[in-house]
C-alpha atoms as a PDB file:
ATOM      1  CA  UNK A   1     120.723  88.363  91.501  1.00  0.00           C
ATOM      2  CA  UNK A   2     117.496  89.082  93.238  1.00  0.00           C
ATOM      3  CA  UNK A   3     113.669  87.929  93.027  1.00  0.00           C
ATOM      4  CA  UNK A   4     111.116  90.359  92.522  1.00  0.00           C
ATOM      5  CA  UNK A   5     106.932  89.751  92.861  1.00  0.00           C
ATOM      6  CA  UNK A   6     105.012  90.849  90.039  1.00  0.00           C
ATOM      7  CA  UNK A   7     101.706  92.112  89.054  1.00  0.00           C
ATOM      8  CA  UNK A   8     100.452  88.809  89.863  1.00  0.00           C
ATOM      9  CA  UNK A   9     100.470  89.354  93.751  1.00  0.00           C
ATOM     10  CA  UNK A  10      98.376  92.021  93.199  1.00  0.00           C
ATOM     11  CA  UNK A  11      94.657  91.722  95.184  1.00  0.00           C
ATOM     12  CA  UNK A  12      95.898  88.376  95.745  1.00  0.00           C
ATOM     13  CA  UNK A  13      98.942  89.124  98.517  1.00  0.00           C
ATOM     14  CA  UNK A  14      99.063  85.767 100.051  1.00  0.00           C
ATOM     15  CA  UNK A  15     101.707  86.315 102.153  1.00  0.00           C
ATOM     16  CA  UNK A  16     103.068  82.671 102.706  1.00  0.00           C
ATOM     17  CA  UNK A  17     106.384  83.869 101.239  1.00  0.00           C
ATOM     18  CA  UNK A  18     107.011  86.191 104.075  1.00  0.00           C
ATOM     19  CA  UNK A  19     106.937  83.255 106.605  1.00  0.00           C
ATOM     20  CA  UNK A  20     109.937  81.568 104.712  1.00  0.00           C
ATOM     21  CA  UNK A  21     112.268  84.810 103.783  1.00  0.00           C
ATOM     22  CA  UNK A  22     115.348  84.488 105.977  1.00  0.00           C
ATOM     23  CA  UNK A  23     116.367  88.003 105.853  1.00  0.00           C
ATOM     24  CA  UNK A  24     113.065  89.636 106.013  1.00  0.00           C
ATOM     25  CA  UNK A  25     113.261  91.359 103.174  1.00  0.00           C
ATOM     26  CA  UNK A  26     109.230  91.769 101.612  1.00  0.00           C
ATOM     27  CA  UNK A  27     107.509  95.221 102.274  1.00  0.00           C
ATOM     28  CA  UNK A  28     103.868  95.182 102.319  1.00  0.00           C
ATOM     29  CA  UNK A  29     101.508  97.685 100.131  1.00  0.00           C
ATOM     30  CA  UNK A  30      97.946  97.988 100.184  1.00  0.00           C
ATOM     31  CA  UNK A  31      97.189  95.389  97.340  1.00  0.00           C
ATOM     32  CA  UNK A  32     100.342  93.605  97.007  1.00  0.00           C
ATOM     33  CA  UNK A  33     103.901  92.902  98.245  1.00  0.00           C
ATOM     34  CA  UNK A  34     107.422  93.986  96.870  1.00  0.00           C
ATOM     35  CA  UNK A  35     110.821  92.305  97.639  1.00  0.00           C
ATOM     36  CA  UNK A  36     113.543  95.393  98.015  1.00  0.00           C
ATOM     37  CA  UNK A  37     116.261  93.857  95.190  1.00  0.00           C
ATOM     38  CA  UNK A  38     119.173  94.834  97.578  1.00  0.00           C
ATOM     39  CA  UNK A  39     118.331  92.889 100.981  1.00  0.00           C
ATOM     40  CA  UNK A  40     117.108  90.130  98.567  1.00  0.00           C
ATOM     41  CA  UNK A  41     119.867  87.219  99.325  1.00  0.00           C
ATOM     42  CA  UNK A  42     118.719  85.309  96.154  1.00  0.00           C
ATOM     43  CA  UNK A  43     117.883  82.087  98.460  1.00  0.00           C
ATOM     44  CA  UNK A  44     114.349  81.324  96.558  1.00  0.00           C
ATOM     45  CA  UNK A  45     112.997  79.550  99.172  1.00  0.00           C
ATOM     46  CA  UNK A  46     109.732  82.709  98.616  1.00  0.00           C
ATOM     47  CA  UNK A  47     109.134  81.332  95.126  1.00  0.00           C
ATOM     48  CA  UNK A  48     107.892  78.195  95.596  1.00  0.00           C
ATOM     49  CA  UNK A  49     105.596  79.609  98.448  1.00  0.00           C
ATOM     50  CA  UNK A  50     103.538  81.472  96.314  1.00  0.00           C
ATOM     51  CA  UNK A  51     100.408  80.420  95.441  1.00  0.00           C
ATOM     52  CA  UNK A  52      99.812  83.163  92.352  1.00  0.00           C
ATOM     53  CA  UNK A  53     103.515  82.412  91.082  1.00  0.00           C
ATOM     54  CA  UNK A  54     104.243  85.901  91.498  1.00  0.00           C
ATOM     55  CA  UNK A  55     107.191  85.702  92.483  1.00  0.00           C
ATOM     56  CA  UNK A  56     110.185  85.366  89.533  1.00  0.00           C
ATOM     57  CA  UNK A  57     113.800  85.242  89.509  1.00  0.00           C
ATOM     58  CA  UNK A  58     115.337  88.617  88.249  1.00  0.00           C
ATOM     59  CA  UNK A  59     116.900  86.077  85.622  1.00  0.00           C
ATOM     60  CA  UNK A  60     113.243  85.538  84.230  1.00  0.00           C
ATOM     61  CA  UNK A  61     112.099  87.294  80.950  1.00  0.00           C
ATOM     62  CA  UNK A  62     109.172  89.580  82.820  1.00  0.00           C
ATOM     63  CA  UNK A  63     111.550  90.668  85.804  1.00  0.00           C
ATOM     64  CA  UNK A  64     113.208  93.575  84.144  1.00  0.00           C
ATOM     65  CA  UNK A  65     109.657  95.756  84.335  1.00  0.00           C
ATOM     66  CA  UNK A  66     109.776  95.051  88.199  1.00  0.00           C
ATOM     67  CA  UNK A  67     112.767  95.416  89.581  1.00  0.00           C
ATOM     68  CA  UNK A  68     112.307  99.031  89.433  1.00  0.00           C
ATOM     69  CA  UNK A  69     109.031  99.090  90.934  1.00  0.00           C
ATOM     70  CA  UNK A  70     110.320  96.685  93.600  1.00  0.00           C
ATOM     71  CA  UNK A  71     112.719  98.633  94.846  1.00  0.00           C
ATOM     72  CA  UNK A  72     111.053 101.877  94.936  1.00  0.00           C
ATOM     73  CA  UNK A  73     108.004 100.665  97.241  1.00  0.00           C
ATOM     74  CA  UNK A  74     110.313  98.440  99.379  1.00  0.00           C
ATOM     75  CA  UNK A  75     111.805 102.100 100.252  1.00  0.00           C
ATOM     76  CA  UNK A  76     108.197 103.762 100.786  1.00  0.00           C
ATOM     77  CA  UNK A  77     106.059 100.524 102.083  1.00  0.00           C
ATOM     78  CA  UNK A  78     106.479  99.157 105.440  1.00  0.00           C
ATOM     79  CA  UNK A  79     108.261  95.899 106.207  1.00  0.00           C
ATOM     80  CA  UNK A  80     106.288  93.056 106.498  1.00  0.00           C
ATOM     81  CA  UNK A  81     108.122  90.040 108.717  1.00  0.00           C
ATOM     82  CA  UNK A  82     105.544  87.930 109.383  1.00  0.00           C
ATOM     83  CA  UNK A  83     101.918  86.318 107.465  1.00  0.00           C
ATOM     84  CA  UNK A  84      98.759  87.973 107.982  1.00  0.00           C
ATOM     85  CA  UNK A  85      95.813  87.408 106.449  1.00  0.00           C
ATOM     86  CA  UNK A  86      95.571  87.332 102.746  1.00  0.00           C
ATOM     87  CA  UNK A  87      92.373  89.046 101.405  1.00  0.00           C
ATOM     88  CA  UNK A  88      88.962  87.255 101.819  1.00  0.00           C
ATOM     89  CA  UNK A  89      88.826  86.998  97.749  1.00  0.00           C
ATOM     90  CA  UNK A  90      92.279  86.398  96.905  1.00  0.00           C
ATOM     91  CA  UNK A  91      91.449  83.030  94.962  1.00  0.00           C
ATOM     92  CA  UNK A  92      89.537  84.942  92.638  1.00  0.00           C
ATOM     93  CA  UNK A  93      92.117  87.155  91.365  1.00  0.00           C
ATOM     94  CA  UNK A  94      94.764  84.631  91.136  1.00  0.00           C
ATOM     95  CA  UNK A  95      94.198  84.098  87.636  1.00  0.00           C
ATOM     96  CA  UNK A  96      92.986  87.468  86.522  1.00  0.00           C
ATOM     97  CA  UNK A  97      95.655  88.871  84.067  1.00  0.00           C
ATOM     98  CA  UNK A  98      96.826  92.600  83.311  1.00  0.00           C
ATOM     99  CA  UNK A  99      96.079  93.678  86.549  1.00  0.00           C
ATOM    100  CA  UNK A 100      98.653  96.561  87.011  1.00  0.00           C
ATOM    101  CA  UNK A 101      97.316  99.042  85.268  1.00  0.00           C
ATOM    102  CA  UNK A 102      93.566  98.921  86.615  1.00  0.00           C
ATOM    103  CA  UNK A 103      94.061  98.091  89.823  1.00  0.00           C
ATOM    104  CA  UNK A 104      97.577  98.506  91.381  1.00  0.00           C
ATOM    105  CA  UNK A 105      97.613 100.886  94.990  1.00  0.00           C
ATOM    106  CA  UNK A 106     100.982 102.790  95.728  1.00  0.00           C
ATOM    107  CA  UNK A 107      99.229 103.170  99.154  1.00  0.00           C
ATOM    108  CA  UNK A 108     101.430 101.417 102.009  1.00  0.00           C
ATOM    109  CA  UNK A 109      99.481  98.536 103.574  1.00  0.00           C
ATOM    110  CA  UNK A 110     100.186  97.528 107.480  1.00  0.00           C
ATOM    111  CA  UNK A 111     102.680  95.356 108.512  1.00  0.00           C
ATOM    112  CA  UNK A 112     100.592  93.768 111.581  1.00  0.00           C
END
């Protein structure tokens, strides 16, 4: 079992669940973050941290459509192992739905 962030993160990237992850296992793109499914320890303490709840146990009915897309950016995006800052309008998307599709970036972000 794994946890995987979904469309939700996305121009929101917080970032409070990197602080918590154990085994360091969130990689950072330009608009969001991605857990890679196979360093994932399935410890949850990331879920909780997340103020967009987008992060979802791979149990959870939406998970299947990103466990793919997890993995494959946690392979191309750098690793992110500690908070920076979350974007200056981040509270504004929280709540803004269907954002894949219009506005997701398969550009890497930085890790500092």
């Amino acid at each position: 079992m794994t946890y995987v962030v979904t469309e939700a993160c996305i121009k929101c990237k917080y970032m409070d669940c990197v602080e918590v992850c154990p085994v360091d296992c969130f990689y950072v793109g330009e608009n969001m973050l991605v857990i890679h499914p196979d360093e994932c320890i399935d410890c949850g303490v990331c879920e909780p941290e997340c103020p967009a709840q987008a992060i979802v146990p791979d149990s959870d009915a939406q998970a299947p459509a990103w466990v793919d897309l997890n993995r494959t950016y946690a392979q191309q995006w750098p690793n992110i192992t500690h908070k920076g800052e979350p974007p200056a309008d981040a509270d504004e998307w929280k709540s803004v739905a269907d954002k894949f599709k219009r506005f997701f970036s398969q550009k890497p972000g930085t890790s500092d």
